[in-house]
C-alpha atoms as a PDB file:
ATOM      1  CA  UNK A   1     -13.151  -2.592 -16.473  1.00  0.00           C
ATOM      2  CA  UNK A   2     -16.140  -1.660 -14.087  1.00  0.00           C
ATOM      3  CA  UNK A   3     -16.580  -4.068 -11.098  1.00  0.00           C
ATOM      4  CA  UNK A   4     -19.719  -2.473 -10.404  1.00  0.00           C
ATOM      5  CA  UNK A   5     -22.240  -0.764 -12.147  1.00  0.00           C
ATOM      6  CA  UNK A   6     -25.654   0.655 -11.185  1.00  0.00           C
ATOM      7  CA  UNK A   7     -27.937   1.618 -13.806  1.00  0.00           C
ATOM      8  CA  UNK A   8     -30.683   4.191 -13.072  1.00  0.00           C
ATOM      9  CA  UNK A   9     -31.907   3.135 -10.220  1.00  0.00           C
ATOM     10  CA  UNK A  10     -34.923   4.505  -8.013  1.00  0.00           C
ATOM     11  CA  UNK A  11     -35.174   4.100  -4.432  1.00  0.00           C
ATOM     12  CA  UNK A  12     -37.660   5.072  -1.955  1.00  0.00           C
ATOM     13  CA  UNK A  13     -38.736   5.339   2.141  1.00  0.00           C
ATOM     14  CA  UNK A  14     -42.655   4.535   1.762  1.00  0.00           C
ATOM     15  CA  UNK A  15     -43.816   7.485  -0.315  1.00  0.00           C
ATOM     16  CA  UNK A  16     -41.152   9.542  -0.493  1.00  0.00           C
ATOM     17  CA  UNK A  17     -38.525   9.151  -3.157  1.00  0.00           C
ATOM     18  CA  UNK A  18     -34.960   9.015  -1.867  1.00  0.00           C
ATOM     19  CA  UNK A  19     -32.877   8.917  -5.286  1.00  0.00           C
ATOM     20  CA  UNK A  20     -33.362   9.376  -8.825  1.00  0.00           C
ATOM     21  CA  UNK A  21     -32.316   7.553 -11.361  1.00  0.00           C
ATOM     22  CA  UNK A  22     -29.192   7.039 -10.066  1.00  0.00           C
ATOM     23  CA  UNK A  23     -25.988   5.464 -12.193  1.00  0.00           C
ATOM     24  CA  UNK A  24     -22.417   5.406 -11.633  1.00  0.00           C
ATOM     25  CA  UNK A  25     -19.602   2.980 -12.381  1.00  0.00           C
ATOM     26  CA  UNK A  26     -16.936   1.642 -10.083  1.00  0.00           C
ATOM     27  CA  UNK A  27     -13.647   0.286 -11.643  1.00  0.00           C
ATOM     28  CA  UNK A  28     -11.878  -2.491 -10.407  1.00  0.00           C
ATOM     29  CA  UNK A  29      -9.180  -1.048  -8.651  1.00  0.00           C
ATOM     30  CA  UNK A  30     -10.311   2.582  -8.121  1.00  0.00           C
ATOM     31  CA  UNK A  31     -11.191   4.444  -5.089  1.00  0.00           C
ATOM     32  CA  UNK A  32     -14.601   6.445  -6.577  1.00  0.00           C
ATOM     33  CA  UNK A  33     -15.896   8.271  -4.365  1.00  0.00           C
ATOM     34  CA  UNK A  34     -19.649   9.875  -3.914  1.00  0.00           C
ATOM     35  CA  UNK A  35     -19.985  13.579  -2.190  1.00  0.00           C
ATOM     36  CA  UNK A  36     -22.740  15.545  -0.889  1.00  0.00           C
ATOM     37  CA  UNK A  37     -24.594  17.171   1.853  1.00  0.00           C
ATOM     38  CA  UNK A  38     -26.883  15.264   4.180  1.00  0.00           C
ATOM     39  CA  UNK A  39     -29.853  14.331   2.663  1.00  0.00           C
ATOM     40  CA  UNK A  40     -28.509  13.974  -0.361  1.00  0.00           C
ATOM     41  CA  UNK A  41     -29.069  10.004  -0.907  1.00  0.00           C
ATOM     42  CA  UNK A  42     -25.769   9.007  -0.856  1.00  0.00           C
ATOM     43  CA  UNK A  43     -26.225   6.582   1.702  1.00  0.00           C
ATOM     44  CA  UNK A  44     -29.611   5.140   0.289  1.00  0.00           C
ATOM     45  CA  UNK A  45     -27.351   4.430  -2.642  1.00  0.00           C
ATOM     46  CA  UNK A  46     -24.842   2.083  -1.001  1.00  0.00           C
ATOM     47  CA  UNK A  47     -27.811   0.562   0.923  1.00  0.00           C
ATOM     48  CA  UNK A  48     -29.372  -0.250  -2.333  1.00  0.00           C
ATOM     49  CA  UNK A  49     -26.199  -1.437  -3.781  1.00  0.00           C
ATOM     50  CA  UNK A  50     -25.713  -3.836  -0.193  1.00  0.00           C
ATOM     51  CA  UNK A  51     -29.055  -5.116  -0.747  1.00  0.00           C
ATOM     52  CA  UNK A  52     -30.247  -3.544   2.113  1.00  0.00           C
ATOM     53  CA  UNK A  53     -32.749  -1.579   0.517  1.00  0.00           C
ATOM     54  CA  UNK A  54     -34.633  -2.686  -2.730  1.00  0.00           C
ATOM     55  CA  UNK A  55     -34.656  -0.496  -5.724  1.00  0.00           C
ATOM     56  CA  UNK A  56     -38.299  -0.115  -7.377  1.00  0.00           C
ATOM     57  CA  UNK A  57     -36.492   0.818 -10.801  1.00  0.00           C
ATOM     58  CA  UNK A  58     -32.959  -0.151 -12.254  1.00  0.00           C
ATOM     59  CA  UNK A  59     -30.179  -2.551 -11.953  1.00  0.00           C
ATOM     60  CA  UNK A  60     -26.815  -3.438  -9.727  1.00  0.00           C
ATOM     61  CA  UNK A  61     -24.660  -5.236 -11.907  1.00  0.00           C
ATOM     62  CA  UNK A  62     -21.581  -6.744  -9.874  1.00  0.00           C
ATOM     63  CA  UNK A  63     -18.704  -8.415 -12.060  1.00  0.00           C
ATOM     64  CA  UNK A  64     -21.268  -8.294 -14.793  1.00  0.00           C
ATOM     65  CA  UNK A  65     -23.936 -10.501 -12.698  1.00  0.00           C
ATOM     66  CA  UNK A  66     -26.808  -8.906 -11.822  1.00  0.00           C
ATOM     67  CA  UNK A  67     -27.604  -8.878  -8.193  1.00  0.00           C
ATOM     68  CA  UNK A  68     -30.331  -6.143  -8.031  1.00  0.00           C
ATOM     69  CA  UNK A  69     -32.858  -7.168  -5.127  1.00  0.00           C
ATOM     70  CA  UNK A  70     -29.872  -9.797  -3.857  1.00  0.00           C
ATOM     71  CA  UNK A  71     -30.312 -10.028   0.063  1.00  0.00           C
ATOM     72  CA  UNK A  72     -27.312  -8.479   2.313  1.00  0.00           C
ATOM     73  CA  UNK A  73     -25.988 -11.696   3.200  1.00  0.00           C
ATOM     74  CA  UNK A  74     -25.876 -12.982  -0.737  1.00  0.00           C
ATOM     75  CA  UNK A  75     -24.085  -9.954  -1.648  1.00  0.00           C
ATOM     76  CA  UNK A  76     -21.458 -10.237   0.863  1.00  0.00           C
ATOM     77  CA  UNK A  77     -20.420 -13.719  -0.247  1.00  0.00           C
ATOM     78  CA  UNK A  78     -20.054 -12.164  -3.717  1.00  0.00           C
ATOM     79  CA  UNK A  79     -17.600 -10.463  -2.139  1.00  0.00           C
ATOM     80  CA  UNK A  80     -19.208  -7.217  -1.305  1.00  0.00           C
ATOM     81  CA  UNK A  81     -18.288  -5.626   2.349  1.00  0.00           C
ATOM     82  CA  UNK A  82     -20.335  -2.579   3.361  1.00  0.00           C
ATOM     83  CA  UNK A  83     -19.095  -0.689   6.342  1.00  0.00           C
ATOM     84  CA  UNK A  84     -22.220   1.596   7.690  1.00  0.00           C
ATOM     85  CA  UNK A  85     -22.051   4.864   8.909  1.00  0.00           C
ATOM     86  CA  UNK A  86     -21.851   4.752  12.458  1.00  0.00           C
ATOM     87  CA  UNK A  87     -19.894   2.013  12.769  1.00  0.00           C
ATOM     88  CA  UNK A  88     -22.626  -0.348  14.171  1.00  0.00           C
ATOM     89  CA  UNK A  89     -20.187  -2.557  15.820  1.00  0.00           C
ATOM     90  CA  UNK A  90     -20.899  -4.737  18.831  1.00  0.00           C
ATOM     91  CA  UNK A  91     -20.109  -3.557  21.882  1.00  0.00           C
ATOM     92  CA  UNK A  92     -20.378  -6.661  24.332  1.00  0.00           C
ATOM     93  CA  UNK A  93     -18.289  -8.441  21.935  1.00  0.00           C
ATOM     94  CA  UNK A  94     -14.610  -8.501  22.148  1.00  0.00           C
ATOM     95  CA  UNK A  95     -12.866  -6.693  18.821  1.00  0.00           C
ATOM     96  CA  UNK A  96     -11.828 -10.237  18.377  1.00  0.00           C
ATOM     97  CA  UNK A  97     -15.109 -11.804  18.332  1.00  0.00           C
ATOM     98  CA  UNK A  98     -16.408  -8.759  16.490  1.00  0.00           C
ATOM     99  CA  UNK A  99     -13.649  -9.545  13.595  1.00  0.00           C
ATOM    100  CA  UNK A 100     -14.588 -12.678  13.521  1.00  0.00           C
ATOM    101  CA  UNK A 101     -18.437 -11.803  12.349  1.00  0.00           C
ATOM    102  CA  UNK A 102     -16.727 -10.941   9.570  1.00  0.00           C
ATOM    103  CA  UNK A 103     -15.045 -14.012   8.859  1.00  0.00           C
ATOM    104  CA  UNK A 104     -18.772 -15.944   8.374  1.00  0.00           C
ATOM    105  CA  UNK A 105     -17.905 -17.032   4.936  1.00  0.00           C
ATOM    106  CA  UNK A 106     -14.491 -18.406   5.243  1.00  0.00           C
ATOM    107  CA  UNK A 107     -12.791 -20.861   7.182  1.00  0.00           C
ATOM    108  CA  UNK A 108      -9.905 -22.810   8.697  1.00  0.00           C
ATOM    109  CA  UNK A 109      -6.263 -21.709   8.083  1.00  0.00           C
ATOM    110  CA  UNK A 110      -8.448 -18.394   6.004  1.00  0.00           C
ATOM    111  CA  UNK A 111      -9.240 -17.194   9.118  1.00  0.00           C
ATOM    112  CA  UNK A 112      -6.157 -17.192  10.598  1.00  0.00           C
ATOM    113  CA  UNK A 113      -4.927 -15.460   7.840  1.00  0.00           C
ATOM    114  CA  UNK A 114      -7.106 -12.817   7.708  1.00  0.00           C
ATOM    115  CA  UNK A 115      -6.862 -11.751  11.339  1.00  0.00           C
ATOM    116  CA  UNK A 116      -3.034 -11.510  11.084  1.00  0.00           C
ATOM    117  CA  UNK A 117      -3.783  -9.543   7.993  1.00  0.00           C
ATOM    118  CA  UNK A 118      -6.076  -6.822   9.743  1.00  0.00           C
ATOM    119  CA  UNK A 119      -3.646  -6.998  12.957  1.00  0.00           C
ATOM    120  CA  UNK A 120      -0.790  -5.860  10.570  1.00  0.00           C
ATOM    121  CA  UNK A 121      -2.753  -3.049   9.235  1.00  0.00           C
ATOM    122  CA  UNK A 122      -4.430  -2.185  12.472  1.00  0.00           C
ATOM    123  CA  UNK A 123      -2.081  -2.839  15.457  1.00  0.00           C
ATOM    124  CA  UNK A 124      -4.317  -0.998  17.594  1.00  0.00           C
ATOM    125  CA  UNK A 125      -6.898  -4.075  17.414  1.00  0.00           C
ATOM    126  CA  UNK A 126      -4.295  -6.762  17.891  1.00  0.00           C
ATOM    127  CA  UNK A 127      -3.528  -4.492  21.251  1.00  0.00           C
ATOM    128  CA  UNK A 128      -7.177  -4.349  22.122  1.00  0.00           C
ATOM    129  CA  UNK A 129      -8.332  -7.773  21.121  1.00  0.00           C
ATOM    130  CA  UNK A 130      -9.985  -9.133  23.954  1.00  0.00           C
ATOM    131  CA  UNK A 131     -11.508  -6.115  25.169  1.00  0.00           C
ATOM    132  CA  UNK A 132     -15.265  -5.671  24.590  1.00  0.00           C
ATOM    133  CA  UNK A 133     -15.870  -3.135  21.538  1.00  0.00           C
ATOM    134  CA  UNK A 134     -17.721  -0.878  23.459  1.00  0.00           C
ATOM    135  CA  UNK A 135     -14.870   0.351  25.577  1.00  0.00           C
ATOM    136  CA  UNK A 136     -12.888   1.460  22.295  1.00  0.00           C
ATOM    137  CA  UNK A 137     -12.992   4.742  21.244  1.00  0.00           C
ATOM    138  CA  UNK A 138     -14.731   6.403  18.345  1.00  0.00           C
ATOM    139  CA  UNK A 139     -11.941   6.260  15.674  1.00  0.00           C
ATOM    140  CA  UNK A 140     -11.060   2.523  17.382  1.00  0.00           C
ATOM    141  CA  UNK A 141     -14.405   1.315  17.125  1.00  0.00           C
ATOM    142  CA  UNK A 142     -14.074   3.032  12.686  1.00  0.00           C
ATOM    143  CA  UNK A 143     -11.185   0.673  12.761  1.00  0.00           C
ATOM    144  CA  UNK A 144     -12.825  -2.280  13.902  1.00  0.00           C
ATOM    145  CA  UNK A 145     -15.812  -1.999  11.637  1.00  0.00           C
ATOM    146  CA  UNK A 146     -12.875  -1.572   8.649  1.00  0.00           C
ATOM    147  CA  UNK A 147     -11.275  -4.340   9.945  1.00  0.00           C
ATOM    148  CA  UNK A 148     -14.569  -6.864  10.095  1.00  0.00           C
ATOM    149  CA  UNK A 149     -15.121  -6.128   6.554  1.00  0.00           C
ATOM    150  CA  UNK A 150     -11.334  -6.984   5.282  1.00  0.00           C
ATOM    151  CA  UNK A 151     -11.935 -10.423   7.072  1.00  0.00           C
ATOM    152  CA  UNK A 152     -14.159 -10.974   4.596  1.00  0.00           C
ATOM    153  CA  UNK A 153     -11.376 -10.440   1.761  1.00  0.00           C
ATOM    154  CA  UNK A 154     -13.197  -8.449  -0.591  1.00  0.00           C
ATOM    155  CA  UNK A 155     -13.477  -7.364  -3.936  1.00  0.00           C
ATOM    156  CA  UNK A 156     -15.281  -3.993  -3.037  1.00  0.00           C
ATOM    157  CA  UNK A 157     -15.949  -2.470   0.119  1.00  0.00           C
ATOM    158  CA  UNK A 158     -18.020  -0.109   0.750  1.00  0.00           C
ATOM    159  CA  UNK A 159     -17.545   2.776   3.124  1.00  0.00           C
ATOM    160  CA  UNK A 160     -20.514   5.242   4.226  1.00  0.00           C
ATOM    161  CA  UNK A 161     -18.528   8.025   5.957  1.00  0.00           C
ATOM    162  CA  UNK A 162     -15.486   6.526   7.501  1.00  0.00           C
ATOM    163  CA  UNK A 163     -14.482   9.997   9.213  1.00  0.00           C
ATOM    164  CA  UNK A 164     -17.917  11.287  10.588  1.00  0.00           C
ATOM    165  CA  UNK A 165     -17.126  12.229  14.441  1.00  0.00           C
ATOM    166  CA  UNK A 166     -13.322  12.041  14.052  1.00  0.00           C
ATOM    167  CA  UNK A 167     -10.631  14.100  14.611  1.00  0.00           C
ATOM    168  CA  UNK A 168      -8.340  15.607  11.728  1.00  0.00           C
ATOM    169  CA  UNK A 169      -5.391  13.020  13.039  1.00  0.00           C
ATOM    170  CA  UNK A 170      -8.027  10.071  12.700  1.00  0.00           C
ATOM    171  CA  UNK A 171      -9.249  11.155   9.489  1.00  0.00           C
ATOM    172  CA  UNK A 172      -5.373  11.208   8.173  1.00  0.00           C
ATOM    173  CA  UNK A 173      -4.984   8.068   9.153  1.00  0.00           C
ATOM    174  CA  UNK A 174      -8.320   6.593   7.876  1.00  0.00           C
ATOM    175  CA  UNK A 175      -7.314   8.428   4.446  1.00  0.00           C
ATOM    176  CA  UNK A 176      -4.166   6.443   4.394  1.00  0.00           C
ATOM    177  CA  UNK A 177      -5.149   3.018   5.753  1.00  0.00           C
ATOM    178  CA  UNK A 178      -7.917   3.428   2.777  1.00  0.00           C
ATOM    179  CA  UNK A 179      -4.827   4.292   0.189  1.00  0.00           C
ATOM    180  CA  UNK A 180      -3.112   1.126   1.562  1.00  0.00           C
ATOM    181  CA  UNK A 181      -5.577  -1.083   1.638  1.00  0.00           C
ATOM    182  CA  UNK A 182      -6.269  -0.461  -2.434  1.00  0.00           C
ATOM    183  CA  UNK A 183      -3.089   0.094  -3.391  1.00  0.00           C
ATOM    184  CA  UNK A 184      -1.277  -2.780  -1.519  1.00  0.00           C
ATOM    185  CA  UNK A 185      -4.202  -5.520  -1.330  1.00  0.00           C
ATOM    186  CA  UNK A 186      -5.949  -4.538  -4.290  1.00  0.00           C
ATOM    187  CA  UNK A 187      -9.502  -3.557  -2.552  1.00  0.00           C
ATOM    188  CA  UNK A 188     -11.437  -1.969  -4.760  1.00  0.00           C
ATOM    189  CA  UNK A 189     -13.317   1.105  -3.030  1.00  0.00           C
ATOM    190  CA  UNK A 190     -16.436   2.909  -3.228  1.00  0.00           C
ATOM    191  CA  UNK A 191     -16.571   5.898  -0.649  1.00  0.00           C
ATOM    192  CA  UNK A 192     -19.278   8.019   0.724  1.00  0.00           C
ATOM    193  CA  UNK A 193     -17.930  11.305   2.169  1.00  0.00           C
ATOM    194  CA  UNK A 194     -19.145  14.459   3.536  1.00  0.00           C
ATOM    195  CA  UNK A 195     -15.342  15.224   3.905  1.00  0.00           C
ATOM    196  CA  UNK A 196     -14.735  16.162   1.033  1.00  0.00           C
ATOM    197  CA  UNK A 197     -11.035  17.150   1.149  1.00  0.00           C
ATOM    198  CA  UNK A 198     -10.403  13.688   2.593  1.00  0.00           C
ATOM    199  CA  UNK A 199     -12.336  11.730  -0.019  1.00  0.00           C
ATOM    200  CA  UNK A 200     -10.945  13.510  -2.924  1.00  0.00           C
ATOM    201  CA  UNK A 201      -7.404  13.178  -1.660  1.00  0.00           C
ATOM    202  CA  UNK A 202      -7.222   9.782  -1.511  1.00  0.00           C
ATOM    203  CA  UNK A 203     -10.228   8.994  -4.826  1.00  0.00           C
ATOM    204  CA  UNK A 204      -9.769   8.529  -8.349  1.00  0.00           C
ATOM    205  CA  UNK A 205     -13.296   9.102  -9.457  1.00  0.00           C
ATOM    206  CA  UNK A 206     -15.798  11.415  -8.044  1.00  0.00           C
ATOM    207  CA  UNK A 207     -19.791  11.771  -8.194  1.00  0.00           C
ATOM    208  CA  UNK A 208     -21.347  14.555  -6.631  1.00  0.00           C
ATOM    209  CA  UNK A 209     -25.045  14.156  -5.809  1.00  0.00           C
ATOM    210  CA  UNK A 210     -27.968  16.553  -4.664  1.00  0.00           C
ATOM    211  CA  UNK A 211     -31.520  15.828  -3.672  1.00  0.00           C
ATOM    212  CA  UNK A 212     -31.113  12.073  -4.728  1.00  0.00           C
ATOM    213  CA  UNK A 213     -29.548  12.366  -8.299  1.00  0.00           C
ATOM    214  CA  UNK A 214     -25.828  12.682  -9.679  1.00  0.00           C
ATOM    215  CA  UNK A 215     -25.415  15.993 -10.435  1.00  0.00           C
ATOM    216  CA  UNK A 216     -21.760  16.177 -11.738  1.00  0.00           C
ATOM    217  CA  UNK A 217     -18.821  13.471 -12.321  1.00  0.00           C
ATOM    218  CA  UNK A 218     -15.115  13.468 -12.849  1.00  0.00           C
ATOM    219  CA  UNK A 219     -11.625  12.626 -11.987  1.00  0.00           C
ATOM    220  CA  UNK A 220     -10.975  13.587  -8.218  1.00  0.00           C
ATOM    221  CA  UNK A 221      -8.258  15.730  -9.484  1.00  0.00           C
ATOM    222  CA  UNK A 222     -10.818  17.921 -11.754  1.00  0.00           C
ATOM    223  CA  UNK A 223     -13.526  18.086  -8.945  1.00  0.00           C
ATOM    224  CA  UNK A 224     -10.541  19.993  -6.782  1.00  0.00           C
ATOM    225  CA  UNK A 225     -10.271  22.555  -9.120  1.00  0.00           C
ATOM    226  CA  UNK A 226     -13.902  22.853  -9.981  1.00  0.00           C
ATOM    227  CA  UNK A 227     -15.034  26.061  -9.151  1.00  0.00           C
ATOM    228  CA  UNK A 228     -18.715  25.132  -7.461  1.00  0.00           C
ATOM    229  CA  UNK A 229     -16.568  22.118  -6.122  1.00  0.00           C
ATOM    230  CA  UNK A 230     -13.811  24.495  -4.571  1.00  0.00           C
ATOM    231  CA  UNK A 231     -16.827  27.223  -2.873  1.00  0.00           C
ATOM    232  CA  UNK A 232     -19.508  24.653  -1.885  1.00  0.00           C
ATOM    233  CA  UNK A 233     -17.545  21.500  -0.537  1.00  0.00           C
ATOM    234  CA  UNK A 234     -14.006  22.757  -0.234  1.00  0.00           C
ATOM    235  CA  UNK A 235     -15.083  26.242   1.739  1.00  0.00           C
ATOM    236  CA  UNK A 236     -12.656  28.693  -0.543  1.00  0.00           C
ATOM    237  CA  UNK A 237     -13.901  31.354  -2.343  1.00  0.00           C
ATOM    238  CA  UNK A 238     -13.195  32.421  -5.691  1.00  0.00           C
ATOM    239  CA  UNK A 239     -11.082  35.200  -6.565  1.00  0.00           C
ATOM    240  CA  UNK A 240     -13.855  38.694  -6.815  1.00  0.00           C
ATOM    241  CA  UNK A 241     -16.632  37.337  -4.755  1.00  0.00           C
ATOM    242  CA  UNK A 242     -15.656  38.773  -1.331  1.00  0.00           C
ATOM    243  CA  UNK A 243     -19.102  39.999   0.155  1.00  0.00           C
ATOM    244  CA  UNK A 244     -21.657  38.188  -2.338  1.00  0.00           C
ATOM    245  CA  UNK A 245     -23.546  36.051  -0.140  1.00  0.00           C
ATOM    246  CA  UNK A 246     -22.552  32.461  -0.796  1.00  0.00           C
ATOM    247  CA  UNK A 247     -26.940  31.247  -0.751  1.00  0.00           C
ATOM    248  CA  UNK A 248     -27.743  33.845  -3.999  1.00  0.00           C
ATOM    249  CA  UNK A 249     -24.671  32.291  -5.771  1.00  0.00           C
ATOM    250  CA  UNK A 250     -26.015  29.065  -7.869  1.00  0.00           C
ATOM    251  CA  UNK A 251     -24.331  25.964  -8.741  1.00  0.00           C
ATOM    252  CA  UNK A 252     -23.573  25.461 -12.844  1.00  0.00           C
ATOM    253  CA  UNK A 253     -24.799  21.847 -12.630  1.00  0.00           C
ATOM    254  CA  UNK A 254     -28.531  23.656 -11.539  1.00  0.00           C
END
């Protein structure tokens, strides 16, 4: 069953069209994730989905309500949690008080319960809780902002490049704390990645996009052994094409 749909949707910066008719389907219960190079709208599609941006064309349907043009805070209490690139958390706050921020929709004993929750699955921030976020380190400061958006309990989070800056041990253990938190709490997941050995590792579904528009879509476990998949977002070259200069080769989705 999909949890979330988006239907051809258009989105733009002023004049200039950022993606193009744009639709994909999240399941509940999947990990899908989204690939591509910068530039390629990926973001702009989870900020349109967030309601941080407003489509001029096409739909986001969300447990089969449509909340197209719905404002951040509205889609959040439907029980939508986006996580932004660049973690955006805030620094003069403790990681306490910044887990808390999350928890603006829920009360009482909930609370409670949720910040034992993320302290299970991130001891690091139980450690750290009164210090203020800006002393934490990069990957710390990816767990925090994952953290403030489980406090929120929700149905789907969204996740625009969890592993941007971090180091390969980081980026295995984002990759499994986003594996647990599906598989074990039921989070549905919808994942932005320019890693995209990590994303389709841990992903069920994948869309790749260029220049604002889906270009191909699959299992995870076909895109690793597509061939344009394998060359252009894997790095491994194809058996016979030692020499050929990777920028005269063309994609088969072109």
């Amino acid at each position: 069953m999909a949890l979330l749909e988006v239907k051809n949707i258009e989105s733009y910066y002023g004049p200039i069209m950022a993606i193009r008719g744009v639709s994909l389907e999240v399941s509940q219960g999947n990990i899908v994730t989204i690939l591509g190079a910068n530039g390629a709208g990926k973001t702009t599609v989870l900020k349109t989905i967030s309601g941080a941006l407003e489509p001029q064309k096409g739909s986001v349907i969300f447990k089969d309500i449509e909340i197209t043009n719905s404002v951040p805070d509205q889609v959040a209490k439907k029980g939508i949690a986006h996580v932004p690139e660049g973690r955006e958390v805030f620094p003069f706050l403790t990681v306490e008080e910044n887990l808390l921020m999350g928890a603006y929709t829920r009360s009482g004993q909930e609370v409670k319960d949720e910040l034992d929750l993320v302290y299970r699955y991130l001891p690091i921030l139980d450690q750290q809780k009164k210090l203020a976020a800006g002393f934490l380190s990069g990957g710390q400061q990816q767990m925090l902002a994952i953290g403030r958006a489980l406090m929120l309990r929700p149905e789907l989070m969204i996740l625009d490049e969890p592993s941007l800056g971090l180091s390969p041990r980081l980026v295995h253990e984002i990759a499994i704390l986003i594996k647990q938190l599906n598989e074990e709490q039921n989070v549905t997941i919808l994942l932005v990645e320019q890693n995209a050995k990590m994303a389709l590792s841990v992903g069920h579904f994948g869309y790749i996009m260029e220049q604002g528009r889906v270009v191909m879509e699959d299992t995870c476990e076909n895109l690793s052994e597509s061939t344009d998949v394998k060359e252009f977002y894997l790095g491994m070259k194809a058996k016979g094409i030692r020499g050929r200069r990777r920028w005269k080769k063309r994609k088969t989705w072109r």
